[in-house]
C-alpha atoms as a PDB file:
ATOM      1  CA  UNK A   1      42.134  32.293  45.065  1.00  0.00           C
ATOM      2  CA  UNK A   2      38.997  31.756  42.424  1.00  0.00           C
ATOM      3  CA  UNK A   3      35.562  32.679  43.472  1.00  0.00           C
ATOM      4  CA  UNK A   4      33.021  30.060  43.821  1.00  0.00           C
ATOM      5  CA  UNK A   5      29.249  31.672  43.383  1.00  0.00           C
ATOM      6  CA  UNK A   6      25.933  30.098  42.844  1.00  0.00           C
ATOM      7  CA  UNK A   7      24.971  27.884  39.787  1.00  0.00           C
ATOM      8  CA  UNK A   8      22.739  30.631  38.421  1.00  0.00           C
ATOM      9  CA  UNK A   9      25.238  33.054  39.020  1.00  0.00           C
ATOM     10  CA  UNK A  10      27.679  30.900  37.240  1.00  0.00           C
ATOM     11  CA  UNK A  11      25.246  30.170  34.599  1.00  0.00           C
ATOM     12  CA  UNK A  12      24.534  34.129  33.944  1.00  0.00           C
ATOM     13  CA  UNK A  13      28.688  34.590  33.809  1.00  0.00           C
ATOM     14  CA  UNK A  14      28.649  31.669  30.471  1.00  0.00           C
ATOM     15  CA  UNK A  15      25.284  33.546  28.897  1.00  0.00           C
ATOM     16  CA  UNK A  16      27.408  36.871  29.160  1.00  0.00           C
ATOM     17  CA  UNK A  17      30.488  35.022  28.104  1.00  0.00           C
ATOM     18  CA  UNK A  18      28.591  33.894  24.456  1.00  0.00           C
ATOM     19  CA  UNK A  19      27.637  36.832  21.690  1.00  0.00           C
ATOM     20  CA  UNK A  20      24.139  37.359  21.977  1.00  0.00           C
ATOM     21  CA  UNK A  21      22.411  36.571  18.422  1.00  0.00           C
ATOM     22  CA  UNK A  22      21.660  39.275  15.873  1.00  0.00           C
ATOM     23  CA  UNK A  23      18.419  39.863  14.089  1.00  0.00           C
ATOM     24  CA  UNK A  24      19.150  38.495  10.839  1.00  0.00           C
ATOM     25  CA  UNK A  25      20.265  34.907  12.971  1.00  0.00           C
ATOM     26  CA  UNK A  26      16.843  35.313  15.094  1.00  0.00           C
ATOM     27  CA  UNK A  27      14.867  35.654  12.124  1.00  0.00           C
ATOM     28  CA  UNK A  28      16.838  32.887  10.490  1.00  0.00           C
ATOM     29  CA  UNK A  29      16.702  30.452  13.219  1.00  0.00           C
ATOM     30  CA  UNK A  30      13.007  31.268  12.834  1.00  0.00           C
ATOM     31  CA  UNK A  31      12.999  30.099   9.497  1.00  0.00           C
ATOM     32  CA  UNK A  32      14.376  27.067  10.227  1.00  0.00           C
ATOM     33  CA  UNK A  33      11.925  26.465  13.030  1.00  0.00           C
ATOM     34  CA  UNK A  34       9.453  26.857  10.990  1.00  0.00           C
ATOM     35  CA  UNK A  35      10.515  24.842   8.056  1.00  0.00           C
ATOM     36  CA  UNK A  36      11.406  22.196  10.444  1.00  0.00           C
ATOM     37  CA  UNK A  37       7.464  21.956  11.913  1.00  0.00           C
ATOM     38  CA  UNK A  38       6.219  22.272   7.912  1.00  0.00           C
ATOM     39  CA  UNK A  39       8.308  18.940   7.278  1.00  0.00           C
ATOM     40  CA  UNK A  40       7.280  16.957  10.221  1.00  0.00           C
ATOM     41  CA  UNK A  41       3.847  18.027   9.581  1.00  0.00           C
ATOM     42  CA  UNK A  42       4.318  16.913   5.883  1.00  0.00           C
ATOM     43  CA  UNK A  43       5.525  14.052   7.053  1.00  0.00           C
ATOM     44  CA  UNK A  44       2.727  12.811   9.152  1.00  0.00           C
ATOM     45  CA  UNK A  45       0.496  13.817   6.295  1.00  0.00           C
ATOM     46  CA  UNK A  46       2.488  11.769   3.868  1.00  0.00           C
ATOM     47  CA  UNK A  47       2.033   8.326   6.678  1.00  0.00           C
ATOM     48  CA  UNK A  48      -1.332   9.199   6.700  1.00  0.00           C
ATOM     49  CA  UNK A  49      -2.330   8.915   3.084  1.00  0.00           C
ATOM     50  CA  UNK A  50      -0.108   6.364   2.882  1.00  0.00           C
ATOM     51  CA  UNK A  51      -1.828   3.837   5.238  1.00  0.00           C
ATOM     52  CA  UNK A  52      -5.169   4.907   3.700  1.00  0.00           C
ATOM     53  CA  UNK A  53      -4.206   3.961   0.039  1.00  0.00           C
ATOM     54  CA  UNK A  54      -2.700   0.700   0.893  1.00  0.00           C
ATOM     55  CA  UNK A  55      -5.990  -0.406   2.718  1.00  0.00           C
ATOM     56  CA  UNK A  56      -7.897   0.993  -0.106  1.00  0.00           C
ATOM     57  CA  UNK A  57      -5.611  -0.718  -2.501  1.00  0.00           C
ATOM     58  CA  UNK A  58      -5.521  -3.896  -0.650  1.00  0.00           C
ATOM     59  CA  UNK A  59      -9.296  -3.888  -0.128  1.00  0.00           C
ATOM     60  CA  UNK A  60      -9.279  -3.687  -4.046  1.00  0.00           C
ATOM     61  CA  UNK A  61      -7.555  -6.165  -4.820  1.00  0.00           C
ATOM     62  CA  UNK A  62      -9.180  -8.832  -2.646  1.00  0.00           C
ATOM     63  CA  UNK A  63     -12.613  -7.472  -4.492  1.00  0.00           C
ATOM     64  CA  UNK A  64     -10.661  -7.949  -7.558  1.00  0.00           C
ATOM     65  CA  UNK A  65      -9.218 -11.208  -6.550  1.00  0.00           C
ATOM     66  CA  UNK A  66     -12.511 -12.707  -5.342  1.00  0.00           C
ATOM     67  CA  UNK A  67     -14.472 -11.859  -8.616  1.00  0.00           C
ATOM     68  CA  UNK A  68     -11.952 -13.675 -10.567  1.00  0.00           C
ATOM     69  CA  UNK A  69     -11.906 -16.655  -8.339  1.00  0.00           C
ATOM     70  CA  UNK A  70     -16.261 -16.477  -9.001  1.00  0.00           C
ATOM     71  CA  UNK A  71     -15.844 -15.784 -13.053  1.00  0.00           C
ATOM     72  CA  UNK A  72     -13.885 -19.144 -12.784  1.00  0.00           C
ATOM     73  CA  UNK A  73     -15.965 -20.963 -10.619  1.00  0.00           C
ATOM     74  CA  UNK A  74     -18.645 -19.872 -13.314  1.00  0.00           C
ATOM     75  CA  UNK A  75     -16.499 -20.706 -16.642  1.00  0.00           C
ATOM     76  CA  UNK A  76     -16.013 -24.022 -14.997  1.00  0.00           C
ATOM     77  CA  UNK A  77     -19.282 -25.238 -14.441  1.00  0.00           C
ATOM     78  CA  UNK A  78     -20.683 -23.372 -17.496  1.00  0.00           C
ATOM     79  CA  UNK A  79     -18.075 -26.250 -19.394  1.00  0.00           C
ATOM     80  CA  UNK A  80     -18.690 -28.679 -17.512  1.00  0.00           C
ATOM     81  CA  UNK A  81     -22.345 -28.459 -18.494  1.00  0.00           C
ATOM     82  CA  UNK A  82     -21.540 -28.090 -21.565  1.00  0.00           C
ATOM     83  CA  UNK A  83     -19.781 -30.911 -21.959  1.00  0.00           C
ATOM     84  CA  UNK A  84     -22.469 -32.798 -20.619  1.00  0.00           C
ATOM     85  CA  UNK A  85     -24.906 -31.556 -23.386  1.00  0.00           C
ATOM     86  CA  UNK A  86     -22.654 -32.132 -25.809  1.00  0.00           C
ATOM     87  CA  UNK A  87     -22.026 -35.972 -24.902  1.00  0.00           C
ATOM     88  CA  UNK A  88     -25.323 -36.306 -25.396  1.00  0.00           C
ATOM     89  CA  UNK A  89     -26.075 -34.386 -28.770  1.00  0.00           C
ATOM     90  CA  UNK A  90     -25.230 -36.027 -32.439  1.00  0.00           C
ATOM     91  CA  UNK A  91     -21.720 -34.473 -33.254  1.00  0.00           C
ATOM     92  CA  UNK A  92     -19.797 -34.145 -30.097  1.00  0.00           C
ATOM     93  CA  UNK A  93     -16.371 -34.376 -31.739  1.00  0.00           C
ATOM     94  CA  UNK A  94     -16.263 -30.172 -33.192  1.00  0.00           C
ATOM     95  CA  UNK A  95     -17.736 -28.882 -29.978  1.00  0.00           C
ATOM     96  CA  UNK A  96     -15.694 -31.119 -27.372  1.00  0.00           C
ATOM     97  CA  UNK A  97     -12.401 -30.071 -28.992  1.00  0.00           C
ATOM     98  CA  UNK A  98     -13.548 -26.215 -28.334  1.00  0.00           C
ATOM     99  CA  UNK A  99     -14.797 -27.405 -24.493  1.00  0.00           C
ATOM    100  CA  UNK A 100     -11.559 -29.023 -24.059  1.00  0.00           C
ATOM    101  CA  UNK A 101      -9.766 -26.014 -25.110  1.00  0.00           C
ATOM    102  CA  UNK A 102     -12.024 -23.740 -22.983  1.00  0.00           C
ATOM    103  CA  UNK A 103     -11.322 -26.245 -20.032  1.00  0.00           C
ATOM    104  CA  UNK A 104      -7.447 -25.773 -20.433  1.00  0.00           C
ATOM    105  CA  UNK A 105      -7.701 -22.003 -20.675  1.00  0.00           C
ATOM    106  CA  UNK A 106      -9.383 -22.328 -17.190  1.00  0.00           C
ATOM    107  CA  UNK A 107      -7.075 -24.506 -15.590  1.00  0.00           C
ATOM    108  CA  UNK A 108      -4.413 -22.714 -16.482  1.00  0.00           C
ATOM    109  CA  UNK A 109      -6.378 -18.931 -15.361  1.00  0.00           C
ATOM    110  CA  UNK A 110      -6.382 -21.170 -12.211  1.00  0.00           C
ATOM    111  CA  UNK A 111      -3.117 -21.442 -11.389  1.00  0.00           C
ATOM    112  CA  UNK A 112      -2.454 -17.972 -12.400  1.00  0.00           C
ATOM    113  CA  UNK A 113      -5.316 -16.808  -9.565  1.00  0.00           C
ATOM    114  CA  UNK A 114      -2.579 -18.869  -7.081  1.00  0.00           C
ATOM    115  CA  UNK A 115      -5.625 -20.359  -5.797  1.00  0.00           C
ATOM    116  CA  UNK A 116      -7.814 -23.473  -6.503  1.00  0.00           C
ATOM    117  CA  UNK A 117     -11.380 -22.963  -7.611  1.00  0.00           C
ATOM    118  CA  UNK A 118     -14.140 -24.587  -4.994  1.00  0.00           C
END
C-alpha cells in the first residue's frame, strides 16, 4: 500500500531525490547570474542612449532643415530684387541670363528641401 504524506513532506522526498550542486556549479551558476544582470543592464543603457541620440539627431535636423528652407527664402528674394534692378539698368541682357540661372538653381534646391518656400 503507498504512503501518502504532506506536500512539504513530499516536496523534501524530490529535493533529496536530486544531487545537490557542487561548488564549481554554484560558483558557475553565479557567473551566469551575474552576466545575465550585466546584459540587461547593458541593455537598458544601450535604449537609453539610443532614444537620446535620435531626439538629438532629429532636433538637428529640423534646425538644419529650417535654415535651409530660410537661406532659400533669402536667395529668392535677393533674385527677385535683383531682377528688378536689373530691368531697370542699361544692359539687362548679361546679368538676367546669370539671375535666371541663379533662379533655376533655387527652384530646383527647392524641390530637393521636399518643401515649398513661403
Amino acid at each position: 500500500m503507498p504512503q501518502y504524506g504532506t506536500a512539504s513532506q513530499n516536496q523534501l522526498g524530490k529535493q533529496q531525490d536530486e544531487p545537490a550542486l557542487t561548488g564549481l556549479e554554484r560558483e558557475l551558476l553565479g557567473y551566469v547570474e551575474r552576466l545575465t544582470q550585466a546584459c540587461e543592464t547593458s541593455a537598458a543603457q544601450c535604449n537609453a542612449l539610443e532614444q537620446r541620440s535620435t531626439a538629438m539627431i532629429e532636433t538637428r535636423q529640423k534646425a538644419l532643415e529650417d535654415g535651409v528652407r530660410s537661406l532659400i527664402a533669402s536667395q529668392t528674394s535677393l533674385v527677385a530684387a535683383l531682377i528688378d534692378f536689373v530691368e531697370a539698368s542699361h544692359e539687362p541682357a548679361t546679368v538676367r541670363r546669370h539671375l535666371a540661372a541663379s533662379r533655376q538653381a533655387l527652384t530646383s534646391a527647392e524641390h530637393l528641401n521636399g518643401r515649398p518656400v513661403e
